[in-house]
C-alpha atoms as a PDB file:
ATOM      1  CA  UNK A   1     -22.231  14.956  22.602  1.00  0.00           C
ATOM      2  CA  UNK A   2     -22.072  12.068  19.917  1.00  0.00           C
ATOM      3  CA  UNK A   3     -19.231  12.178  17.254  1.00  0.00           C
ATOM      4  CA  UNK A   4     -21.599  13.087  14.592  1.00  0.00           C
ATOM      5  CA  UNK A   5     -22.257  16.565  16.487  1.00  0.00           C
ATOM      6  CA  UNK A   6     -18.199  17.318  17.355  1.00  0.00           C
ATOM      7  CA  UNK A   7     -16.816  16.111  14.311  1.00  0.00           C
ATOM      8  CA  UNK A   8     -14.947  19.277  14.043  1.00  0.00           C
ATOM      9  CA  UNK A   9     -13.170  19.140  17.908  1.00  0.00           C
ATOM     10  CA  UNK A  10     -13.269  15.004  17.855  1.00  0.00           C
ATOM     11  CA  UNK A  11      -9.801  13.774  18.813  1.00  0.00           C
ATOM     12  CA  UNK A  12      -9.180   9.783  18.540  1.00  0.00           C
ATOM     13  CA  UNK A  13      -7.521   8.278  21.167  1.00  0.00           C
ATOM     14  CA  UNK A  14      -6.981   4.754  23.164  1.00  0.00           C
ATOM     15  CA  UNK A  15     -10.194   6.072  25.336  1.00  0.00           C
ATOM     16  CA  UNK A  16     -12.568   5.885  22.310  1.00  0.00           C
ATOM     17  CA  UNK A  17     -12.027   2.345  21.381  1.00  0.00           C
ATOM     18  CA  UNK A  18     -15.066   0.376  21.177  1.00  0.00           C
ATOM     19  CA  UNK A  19     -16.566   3.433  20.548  1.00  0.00           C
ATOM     20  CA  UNK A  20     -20.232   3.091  18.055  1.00  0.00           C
ATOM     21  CA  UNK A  21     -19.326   5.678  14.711  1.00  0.00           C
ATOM     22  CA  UNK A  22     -20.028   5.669  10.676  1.00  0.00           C
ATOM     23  CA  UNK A  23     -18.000   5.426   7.955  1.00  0.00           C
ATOM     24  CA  UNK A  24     -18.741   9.485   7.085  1.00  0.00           C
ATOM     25  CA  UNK A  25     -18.056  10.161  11.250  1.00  0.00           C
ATOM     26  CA  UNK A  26     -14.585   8.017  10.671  1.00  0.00           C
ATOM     27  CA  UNK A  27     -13.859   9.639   7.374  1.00  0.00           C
ATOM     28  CA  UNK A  28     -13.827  13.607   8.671  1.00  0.00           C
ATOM     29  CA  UNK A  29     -12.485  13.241  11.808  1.00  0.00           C
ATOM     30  CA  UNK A  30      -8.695  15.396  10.995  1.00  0.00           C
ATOM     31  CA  UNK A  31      -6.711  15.075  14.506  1.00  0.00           C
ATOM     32  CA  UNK A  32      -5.722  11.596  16.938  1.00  0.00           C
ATOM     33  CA  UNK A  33      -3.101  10.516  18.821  1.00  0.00           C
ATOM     34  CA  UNK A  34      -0.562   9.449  16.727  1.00  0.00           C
ATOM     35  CA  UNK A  35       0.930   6.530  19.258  1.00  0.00           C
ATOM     36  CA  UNK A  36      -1.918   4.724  17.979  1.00  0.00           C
ATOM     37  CA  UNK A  37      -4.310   3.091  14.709  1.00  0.00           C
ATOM     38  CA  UNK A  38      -7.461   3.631  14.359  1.00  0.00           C
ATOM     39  CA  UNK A  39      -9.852   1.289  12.143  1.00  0.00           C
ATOM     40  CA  UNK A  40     -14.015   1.342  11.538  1.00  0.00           C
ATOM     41  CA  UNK A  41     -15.033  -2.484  11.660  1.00  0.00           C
ATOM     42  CA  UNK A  42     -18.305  -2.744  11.038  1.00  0.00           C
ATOM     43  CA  UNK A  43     -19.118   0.129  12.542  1.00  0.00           C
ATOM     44  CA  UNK A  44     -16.782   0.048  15.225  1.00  0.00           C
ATOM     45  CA  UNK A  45     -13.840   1.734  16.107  1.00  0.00           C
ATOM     46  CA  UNK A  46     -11.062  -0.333  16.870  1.00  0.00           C
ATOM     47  CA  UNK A  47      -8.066   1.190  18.502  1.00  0.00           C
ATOM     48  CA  UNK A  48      -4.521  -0.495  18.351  1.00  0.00           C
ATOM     49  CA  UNK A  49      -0.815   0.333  18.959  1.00  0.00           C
ATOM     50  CA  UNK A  50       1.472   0.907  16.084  1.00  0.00           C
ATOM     51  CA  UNK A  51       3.291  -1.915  14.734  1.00  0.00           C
ATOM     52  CA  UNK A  52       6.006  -3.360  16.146  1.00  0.00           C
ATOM     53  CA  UNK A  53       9.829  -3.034  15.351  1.00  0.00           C
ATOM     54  CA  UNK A  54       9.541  -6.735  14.262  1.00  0.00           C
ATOM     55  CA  UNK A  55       7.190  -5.481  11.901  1.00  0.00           C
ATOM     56  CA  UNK A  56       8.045  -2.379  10.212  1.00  0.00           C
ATOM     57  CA  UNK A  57      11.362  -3.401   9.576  1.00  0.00           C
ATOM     58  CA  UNK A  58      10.532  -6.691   7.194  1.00  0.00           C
ATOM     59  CA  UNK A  59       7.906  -4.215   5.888  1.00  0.00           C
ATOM     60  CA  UNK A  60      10.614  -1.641   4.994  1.00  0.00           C
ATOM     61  CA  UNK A  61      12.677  -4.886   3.549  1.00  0.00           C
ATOM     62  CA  UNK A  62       9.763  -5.531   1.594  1.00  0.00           C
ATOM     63  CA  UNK A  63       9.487  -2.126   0.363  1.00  0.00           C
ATOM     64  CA  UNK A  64      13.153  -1.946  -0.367  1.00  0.00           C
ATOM     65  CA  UNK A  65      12.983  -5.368  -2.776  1.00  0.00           C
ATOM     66  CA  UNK A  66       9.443  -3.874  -4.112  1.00  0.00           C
ATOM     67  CA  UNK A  67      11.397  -0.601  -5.566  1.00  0.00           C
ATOM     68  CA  UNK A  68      14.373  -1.826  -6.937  1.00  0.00           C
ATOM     69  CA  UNK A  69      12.361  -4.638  -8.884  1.00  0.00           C
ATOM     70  CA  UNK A  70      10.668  -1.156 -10.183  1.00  0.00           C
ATOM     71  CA  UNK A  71      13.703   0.891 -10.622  1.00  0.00           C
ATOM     72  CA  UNK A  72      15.787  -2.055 -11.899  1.00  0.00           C
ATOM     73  CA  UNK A  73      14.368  -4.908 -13.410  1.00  0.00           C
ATOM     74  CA  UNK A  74      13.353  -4.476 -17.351  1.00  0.00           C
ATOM     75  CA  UNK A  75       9.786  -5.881 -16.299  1.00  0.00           C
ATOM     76  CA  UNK A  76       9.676  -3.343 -13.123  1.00  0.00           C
ATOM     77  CA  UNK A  77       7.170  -0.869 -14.516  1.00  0.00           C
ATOM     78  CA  UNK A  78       4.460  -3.238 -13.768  1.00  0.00           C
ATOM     79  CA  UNK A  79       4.381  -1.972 -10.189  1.00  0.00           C
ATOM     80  CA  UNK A  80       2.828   1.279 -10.424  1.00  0.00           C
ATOM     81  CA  UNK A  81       2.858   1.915  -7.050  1.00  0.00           C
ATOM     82  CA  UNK A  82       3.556   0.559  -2.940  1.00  0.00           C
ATOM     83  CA  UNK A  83       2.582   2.752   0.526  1.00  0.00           C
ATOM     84  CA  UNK A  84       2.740   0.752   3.717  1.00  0.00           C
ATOM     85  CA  UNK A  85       0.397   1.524   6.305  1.00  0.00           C
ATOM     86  CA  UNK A  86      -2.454   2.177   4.252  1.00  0.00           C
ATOM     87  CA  UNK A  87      -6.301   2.316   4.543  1.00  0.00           C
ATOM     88  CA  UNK A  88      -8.238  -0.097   2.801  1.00  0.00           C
ATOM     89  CA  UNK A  89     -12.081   0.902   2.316  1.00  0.00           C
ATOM     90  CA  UNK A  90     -13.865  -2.531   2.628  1.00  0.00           C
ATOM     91  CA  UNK A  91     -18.076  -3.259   2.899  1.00  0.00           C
ATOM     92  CA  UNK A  92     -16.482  -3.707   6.830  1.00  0.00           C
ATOM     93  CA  UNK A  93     -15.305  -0.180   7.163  1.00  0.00           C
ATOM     94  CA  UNK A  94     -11.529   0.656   6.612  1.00  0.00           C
ATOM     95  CA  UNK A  95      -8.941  -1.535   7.577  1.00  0.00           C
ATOM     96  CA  UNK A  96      -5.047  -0.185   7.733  1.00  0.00           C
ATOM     97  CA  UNK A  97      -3.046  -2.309   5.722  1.00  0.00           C
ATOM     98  CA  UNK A  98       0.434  -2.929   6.403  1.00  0.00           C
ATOM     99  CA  UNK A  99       1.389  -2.518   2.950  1.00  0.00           C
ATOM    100  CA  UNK A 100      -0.782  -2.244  -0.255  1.00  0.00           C
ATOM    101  CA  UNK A 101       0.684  -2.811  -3.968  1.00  0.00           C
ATOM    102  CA  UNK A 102      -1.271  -1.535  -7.587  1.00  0.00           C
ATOM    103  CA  UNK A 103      -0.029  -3.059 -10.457  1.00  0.00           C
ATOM    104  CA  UNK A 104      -0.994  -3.128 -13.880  1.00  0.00           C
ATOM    105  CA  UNK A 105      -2.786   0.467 -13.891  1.00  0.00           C
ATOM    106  CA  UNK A 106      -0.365   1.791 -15.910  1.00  0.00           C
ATOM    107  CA  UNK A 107      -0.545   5.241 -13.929  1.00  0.00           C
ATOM    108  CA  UNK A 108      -0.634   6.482 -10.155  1.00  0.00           C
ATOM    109  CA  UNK A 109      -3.323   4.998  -8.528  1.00  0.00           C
ATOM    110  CA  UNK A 110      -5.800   6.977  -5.963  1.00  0.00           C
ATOM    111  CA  UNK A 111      -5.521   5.348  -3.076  1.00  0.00           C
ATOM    112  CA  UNK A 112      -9.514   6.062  -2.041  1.00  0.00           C
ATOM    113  CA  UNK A 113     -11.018   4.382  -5.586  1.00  0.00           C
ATOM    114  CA  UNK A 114      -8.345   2.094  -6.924  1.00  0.00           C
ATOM    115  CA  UNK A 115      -8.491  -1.632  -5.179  1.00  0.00           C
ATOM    116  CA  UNK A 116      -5.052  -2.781  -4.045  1.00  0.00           C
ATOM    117  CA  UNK A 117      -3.804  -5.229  -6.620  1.00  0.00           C
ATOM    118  CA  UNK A 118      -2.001  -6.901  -3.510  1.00  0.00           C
ATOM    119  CA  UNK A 119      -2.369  -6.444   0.309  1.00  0.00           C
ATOM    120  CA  UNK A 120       0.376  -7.514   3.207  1.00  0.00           C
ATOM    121  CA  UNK A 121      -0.331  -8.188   6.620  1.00  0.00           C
ATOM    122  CA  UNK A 122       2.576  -9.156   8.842  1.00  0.00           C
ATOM    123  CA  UNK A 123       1.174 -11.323  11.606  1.00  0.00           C
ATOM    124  CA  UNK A 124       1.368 -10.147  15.220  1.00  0.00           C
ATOM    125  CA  UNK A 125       1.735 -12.187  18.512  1.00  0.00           C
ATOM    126  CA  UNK A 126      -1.654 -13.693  19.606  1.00  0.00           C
ATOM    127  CA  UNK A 127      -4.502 -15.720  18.738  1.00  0.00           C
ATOM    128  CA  UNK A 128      -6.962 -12.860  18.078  1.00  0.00           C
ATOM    129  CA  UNK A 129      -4.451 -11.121  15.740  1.00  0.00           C
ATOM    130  CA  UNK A 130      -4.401 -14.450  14.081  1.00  0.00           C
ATOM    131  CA  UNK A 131      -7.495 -14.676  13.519  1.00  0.00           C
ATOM    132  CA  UNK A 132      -8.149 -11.326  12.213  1.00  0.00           C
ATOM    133  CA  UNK A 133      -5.193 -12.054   9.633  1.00  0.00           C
ATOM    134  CA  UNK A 134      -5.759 -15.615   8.252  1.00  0.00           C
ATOM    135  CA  UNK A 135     -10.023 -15.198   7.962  1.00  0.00           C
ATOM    136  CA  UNK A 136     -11.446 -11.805   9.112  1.00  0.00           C
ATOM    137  CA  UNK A 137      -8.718  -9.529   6.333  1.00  0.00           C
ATOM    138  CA  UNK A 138      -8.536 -12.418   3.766  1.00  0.00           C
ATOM    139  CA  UNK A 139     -12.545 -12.246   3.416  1.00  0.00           C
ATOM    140  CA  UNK A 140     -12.437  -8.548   3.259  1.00  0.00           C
ATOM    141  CA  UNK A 141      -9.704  -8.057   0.857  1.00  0.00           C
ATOM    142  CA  UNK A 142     -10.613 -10.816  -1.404  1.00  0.00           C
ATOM    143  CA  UNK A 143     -13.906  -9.723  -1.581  1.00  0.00           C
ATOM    144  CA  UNK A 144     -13.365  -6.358  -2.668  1.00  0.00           C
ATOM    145  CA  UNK A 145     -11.330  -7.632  -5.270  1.00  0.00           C
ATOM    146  CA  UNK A 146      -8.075  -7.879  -4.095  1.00  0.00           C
ATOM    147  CA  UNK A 147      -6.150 -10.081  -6.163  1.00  0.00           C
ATOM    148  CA  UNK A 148      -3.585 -11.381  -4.280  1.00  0.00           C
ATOM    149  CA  UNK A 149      -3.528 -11.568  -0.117  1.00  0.00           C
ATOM    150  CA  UNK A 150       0.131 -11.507   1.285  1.00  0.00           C
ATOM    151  CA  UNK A 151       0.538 -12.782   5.009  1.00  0.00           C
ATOM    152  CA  UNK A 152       4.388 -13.185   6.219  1.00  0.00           C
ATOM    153  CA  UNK A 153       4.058 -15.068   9.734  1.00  0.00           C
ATOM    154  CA  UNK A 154       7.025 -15.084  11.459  1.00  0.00           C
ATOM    155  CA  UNK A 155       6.112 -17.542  14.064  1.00  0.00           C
ATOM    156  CA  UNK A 156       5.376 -19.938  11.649  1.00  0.00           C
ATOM    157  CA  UNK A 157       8.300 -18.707   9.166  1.00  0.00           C
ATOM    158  CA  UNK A 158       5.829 -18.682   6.416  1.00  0.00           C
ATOM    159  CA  UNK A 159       4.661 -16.570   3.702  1.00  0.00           C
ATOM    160  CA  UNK A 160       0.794 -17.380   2.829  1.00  0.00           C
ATOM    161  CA  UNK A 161      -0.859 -16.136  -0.426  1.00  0.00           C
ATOM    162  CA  UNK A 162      -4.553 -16.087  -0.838  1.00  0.00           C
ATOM    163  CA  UNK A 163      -6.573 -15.890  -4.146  1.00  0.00           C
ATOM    164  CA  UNK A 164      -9.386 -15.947  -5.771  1.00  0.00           C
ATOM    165  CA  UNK A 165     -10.349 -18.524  -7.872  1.00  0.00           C
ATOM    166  CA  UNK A 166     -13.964 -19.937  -9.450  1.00  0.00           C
ATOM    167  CA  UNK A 167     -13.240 -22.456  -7.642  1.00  0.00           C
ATOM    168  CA  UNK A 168     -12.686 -20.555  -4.650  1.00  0.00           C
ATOM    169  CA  UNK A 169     -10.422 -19.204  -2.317  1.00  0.00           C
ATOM    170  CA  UNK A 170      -7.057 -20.836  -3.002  1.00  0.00           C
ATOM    171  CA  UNK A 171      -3.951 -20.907  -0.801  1.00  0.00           C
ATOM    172  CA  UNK A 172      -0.496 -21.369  -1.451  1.00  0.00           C
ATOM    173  CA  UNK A 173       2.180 -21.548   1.614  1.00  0.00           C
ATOM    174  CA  UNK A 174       5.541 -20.648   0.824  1.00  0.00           C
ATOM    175  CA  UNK A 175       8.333 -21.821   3.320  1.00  0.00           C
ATOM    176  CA  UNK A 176      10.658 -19.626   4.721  1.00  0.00           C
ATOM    177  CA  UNK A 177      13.382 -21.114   2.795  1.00  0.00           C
ATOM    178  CA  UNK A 178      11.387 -20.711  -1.080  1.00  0.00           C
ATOM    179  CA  UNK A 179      11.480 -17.808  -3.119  1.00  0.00           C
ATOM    180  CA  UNK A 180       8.330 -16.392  -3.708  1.00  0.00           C
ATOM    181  CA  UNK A 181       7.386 -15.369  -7.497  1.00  0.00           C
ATOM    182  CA  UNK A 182       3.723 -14.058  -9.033  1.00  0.00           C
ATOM    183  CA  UNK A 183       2.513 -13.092 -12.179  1.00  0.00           C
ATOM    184  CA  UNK A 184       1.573  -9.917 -11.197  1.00  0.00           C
ATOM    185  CA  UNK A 185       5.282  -8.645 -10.666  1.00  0.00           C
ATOM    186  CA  UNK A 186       6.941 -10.781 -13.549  1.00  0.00           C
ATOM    187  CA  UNK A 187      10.264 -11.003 -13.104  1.00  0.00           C
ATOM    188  CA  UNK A 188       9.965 -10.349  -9.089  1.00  0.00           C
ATOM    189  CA  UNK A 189      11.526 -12.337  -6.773  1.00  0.00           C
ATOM    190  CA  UNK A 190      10.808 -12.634  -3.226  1.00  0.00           C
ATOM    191  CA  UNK A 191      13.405 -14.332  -0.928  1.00  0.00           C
ATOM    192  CA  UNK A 192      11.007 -14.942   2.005  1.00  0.00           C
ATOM    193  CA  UNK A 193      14.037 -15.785   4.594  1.00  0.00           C
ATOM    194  CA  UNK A 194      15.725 -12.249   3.829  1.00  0.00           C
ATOM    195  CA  UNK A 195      12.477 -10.261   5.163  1.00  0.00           C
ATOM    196  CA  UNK A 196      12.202 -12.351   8.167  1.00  0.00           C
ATOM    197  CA  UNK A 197      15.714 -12.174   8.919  1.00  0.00           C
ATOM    198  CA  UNK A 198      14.624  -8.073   9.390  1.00  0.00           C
ATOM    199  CA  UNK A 199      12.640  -9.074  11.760  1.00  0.00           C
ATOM    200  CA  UNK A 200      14.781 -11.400  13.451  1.00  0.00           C
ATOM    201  CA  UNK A 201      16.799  -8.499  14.356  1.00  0.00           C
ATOM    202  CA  UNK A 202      15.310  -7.407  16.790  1.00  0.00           C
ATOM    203  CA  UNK A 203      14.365 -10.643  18.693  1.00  0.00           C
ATOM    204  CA  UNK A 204      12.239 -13.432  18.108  1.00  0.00           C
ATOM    205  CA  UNK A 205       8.950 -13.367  20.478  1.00  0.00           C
END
């Protein structure tokens, strides 16, 4: 029986990755095994393992420095709104994003029409993860109008920033020892070395 004809009963699991399904097919499927992620890449579903402790936690950093800019800093209300592990709906499929960020709106965004004004990937170990996270994501998100692309590395103790430009896809690399500012978040202030020292807690691989 395809997935199309057990929608209702269709668990996701490890055992379907690989598996051929539609967006609509990915969309109403309700139940999965929560150990895992699931994503729809052109029309593929791609099964992985949850992040990592070395990557929640500088996510959770993140998120920390992300709401007290909001809370605290007289520009703060800028940020309308951060969720980490997130679905983005690219031409692709959907893509989980480690942590999307709307700004500018001036109201609560809905997470199914509103385009992240910024998307963060933290990098895992491995060439293929690499790859997804430097070209496959940063083509995706910019193309769907993402405005800025966020990747903390922390092999390479890096924070990269994609835009784009009419010129083109610019890139700006931040060293681990910088602190990060944009004009999205005025008046935010990103010390990169305090979210990789989050990660850094729990071992460096």
């Amino acid at each position: 029986m395809s997935i199309a004809e057990n929608q209702e009963t269709c668990r996701l699991g490890p055992e379907l990755n690989g598996i051929a399904m539609t967006v609509e097919e990915f969309d109403v499927v309700a139940e999965s095994d929560d150990l895992y992620q699931y994503e729809l890449i052109h029309g593929v579903l791609i099964v992985n393992p949850i992040p990592s402790e070395q990557e929640r936690d500088p996510n959770g950093e993140l998120e920390y420095l992300l709401r007290a800019y909001r809370y605290n800093h007289p520009q703060g209300g800028n940020l309308d709104a951060t969720l980490s592990e997130e679905y983005v709906h690219t031409s692709a499929g959907r893509r989980i994003a480690d942590r999307v960020i709307w700004a500018g709106l001036g109201r609560v965004p809905d997470p199914r029409t509103d385009v992240p004004t910024i998307v963060v990937e933290f990098v895992s170990h491995g060439r293929r993860n690499w790859l997804r996270d430097y070209i496959d994501k940063r083509d995706e998100y910019l193309a769907l109008g993402v405005q800025e692309y966020w990747i903390f590395d922390r092999f390479r103790r890096t924070l990269t920033v994609y835009r784009q430009t009419e010129q083109g896809v610019a890139e700006q690399i931040v060293p681990e020892a910088k602190t990060y500012r944009s004009d999205i978040l005025p008046g935010f202030e990103l010390p990169i070395e305090r979210v990789f020292a989050a990660a850094d807690r729990w071992g460096k691989d």
